[in-house]
N, C-alpha and C. Protein backbone atom coordinates (compact mmCIF):
# COMPACT_ATOMS: atom_id res chain seq x y z
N UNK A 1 99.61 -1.01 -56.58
CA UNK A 1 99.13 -2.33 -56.26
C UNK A 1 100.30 -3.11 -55.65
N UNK A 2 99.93 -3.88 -54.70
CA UNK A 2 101.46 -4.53 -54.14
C UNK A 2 101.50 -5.99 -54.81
N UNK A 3 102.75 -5.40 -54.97
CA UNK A 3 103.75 -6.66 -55.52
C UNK A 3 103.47 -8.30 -54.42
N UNK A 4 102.63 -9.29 -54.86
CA UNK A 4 102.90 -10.81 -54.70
C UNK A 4 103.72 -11.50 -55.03
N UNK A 5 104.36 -12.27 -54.65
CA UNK A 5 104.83 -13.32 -54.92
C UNK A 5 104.48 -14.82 -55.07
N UNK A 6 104.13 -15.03 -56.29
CA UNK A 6 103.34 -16.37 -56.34
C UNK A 6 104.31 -17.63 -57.16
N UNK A 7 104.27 -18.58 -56.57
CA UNK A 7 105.39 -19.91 -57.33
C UNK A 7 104.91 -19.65 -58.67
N UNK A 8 106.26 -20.13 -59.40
CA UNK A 8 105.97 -20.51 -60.69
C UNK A 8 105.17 -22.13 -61.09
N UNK A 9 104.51 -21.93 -61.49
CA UNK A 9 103.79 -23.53 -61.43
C UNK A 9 104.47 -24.69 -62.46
N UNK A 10 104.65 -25.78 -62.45
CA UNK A 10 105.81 -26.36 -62.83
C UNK A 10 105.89 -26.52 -64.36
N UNK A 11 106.79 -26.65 -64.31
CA UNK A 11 106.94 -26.59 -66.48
C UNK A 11 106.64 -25.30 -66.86
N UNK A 12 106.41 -24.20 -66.29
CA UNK A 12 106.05 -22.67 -66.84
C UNK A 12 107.37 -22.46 -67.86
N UNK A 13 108.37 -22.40 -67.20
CA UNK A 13 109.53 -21.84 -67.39
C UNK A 13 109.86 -22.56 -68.65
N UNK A 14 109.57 -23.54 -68.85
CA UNK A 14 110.72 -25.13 -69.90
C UNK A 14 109.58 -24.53 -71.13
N UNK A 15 108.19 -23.66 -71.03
CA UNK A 15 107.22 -22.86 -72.26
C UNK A 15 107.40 -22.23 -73.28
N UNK A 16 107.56 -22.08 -74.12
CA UNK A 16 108.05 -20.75 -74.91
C UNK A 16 107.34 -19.87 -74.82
N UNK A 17 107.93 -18.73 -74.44
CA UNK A 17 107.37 -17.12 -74.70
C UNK A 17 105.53 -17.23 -75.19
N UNK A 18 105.68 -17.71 -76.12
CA UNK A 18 104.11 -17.60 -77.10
C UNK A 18 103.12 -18.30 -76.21
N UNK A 19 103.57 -19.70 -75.46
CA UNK A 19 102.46 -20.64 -74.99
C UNK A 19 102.61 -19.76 -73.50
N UNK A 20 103.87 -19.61 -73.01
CA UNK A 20 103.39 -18.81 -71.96
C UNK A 20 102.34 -17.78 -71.74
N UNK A 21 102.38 -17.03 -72.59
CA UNK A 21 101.15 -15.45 -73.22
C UNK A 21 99.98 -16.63 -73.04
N UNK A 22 100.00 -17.77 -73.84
CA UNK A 22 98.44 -18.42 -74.02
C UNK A 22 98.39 -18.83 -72.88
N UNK A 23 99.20 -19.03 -72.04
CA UNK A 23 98.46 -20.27 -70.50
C UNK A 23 97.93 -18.73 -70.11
N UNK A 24 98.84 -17.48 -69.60
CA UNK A 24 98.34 -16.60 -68.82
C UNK A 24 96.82 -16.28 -69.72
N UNK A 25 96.92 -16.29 -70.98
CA UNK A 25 95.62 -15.70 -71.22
C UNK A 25 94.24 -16.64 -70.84
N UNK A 26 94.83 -18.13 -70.61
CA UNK A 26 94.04 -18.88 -70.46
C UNK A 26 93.21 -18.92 -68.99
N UNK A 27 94.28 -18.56 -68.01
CA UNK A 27 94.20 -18.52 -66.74
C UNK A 27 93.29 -16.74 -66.90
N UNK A 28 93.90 -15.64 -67.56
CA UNK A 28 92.42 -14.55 -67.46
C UNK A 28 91.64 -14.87 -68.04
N UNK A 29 91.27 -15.93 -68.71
CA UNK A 29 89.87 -16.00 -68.99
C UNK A 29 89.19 -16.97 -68.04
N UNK A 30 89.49 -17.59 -67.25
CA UNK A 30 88.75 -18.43 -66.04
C UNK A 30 88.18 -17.34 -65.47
N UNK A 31 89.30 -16.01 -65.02
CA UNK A 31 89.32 -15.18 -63.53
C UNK A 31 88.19 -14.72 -64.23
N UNK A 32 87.98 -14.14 -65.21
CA UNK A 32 87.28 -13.13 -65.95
C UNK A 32 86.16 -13.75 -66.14
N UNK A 33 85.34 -15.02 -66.38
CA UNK A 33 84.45 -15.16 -66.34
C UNK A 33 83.23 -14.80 -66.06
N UNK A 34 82.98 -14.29 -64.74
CA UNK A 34 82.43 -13.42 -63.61
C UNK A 34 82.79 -11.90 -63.57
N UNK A 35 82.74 -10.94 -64.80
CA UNK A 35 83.70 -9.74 -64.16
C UNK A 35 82.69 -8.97 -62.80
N UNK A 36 81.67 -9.50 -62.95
CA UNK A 36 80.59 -8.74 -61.13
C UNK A 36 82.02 -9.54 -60.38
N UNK A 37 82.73 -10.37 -60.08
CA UNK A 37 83.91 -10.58 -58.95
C UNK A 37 84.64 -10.77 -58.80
N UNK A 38 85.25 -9.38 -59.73
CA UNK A 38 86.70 -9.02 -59.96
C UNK A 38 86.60 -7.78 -59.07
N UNK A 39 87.57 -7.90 -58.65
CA UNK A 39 87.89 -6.37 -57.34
C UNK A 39 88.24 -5.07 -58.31
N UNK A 40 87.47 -3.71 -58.08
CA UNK A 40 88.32 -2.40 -58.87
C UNK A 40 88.69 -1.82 -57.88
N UNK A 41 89.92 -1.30 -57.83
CA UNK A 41 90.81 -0.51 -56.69
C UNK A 41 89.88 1.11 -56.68
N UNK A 42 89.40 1.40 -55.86
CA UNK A 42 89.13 2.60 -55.41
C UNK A 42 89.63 4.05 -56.11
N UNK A 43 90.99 3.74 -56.12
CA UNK A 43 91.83 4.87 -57.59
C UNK A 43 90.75 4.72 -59.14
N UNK A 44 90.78 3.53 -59.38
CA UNK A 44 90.30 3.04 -60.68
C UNK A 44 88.70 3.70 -60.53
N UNK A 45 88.12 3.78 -59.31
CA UNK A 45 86.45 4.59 -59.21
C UNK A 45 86.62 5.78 -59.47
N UNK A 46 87.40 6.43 -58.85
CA UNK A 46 87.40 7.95 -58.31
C UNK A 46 88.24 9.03 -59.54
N UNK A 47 88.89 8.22 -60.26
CA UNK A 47 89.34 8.49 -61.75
C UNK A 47 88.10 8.67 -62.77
N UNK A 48 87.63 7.04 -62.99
CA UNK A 48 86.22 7.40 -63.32
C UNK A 48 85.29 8.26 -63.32
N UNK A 49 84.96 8.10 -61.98
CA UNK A 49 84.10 9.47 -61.88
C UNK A 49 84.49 10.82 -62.07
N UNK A 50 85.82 10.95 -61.79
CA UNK A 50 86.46 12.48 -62.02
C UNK A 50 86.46 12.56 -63.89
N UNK A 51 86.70 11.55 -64.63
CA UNK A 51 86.69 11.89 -65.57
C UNK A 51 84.93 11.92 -66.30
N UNK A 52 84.04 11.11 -66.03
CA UNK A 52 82.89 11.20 -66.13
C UNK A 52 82.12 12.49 -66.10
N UNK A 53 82.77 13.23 -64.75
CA UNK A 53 82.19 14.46 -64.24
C UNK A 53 82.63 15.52 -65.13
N UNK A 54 84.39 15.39 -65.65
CA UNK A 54 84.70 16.83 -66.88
C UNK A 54 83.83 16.63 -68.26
N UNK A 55 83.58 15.19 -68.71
CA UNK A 55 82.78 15.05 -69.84
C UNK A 55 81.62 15.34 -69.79
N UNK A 56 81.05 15.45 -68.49
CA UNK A 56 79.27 16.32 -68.28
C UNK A 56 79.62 17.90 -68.81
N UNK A 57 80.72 18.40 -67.69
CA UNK A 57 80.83 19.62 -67.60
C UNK A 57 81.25 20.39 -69.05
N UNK A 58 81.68 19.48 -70.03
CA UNK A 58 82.59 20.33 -71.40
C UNK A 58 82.23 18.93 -71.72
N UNK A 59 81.21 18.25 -73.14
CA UNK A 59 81.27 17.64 -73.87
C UNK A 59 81.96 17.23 -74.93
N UNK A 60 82.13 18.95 -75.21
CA UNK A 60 83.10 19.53 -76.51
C UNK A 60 84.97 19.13 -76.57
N UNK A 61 84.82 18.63 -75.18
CA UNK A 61 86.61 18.40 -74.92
C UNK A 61 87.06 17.38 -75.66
N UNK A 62 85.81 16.27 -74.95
CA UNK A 62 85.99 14.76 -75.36
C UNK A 62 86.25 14.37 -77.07
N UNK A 63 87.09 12.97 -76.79
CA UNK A 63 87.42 12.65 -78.31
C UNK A 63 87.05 11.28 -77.96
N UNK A 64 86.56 11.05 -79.95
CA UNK A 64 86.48 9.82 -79.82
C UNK A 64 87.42 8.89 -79.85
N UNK A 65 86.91 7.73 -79.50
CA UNK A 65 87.73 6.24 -79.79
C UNK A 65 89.13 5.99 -80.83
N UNK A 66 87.95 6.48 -81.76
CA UNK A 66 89.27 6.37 -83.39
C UNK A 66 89.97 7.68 -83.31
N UNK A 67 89.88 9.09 -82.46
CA UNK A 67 90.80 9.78 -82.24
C UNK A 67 91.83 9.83 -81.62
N UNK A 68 91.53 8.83 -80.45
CA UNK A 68 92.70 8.84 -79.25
C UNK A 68 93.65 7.41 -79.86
N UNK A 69 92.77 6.55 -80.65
CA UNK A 69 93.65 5.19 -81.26
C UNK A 69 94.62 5.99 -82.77
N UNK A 70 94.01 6.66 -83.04
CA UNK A 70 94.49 7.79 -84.35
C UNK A 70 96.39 8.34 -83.81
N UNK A 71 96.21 8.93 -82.75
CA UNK A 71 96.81 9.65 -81.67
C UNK A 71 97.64 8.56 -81.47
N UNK A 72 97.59 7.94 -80.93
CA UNK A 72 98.26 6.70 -80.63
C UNK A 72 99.50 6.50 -81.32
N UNK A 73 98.48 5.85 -82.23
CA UNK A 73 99.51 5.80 -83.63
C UNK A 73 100.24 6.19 -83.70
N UNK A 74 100.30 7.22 -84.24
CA UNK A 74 100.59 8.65 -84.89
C UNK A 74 102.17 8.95 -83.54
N UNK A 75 101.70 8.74 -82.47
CA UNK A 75 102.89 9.00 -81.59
C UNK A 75 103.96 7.40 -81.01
N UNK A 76 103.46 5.94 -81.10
CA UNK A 76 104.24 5.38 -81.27
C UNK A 76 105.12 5.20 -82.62
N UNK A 77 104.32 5.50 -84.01
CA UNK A 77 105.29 5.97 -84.78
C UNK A 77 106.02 6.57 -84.63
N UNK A 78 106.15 7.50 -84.51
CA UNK A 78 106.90 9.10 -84.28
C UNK A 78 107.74 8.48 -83.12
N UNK A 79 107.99 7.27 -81.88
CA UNK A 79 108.93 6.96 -81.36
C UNK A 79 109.63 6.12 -81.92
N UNK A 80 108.79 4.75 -82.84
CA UNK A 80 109.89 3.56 -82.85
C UNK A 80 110.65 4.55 -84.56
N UNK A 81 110.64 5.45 -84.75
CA UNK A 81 110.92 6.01 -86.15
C UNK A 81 112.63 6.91 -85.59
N UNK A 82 112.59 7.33 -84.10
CA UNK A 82 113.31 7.70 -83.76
C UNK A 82 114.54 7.21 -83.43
N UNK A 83 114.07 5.88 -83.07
CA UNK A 83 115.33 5.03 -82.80
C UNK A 83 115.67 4.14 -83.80
């Protein structure tokens, strides 16, 4: 995706960390309102469908939700444990 450059809008910066997270979240929830007109990049389709199409072909592959969040886990532990 290419990199924009958009001003900082004034007083962003003088924010703390936390209210900053809340304005941006505030500002995705305007954009998001409408998700029918939000743009998906073409990569983001064709992934989709490629992965859509192995879960027809082999059902048996797929994992669920609480397996891959399980997984997750299980391996950011196993990093922040390392350092």
């Amino acid at each position: 995706m290419p990199e924009t450059s958009v001003p900082t809008p004034p007083g962003f910066d003088a924010l703390s960390k936390a209210e900053q997270v809340r304005y941006l979240q505030a500002l995705w929830d305007q954009i998001s309102e409408d998700p029918g007109t939000l743009p998906v990049p073409e990569s983001h389709l064709r992934l989709a469908e490629e992965r859509l199409k192995r879960y027809r072909e082999d059902p048996s592959r797929a994992h669920s939700a609480f397996e891959v969040l399980e997984r997750l886990a299980d391996t950011s532990g196993a990093d922040s444990k390392s350092k």
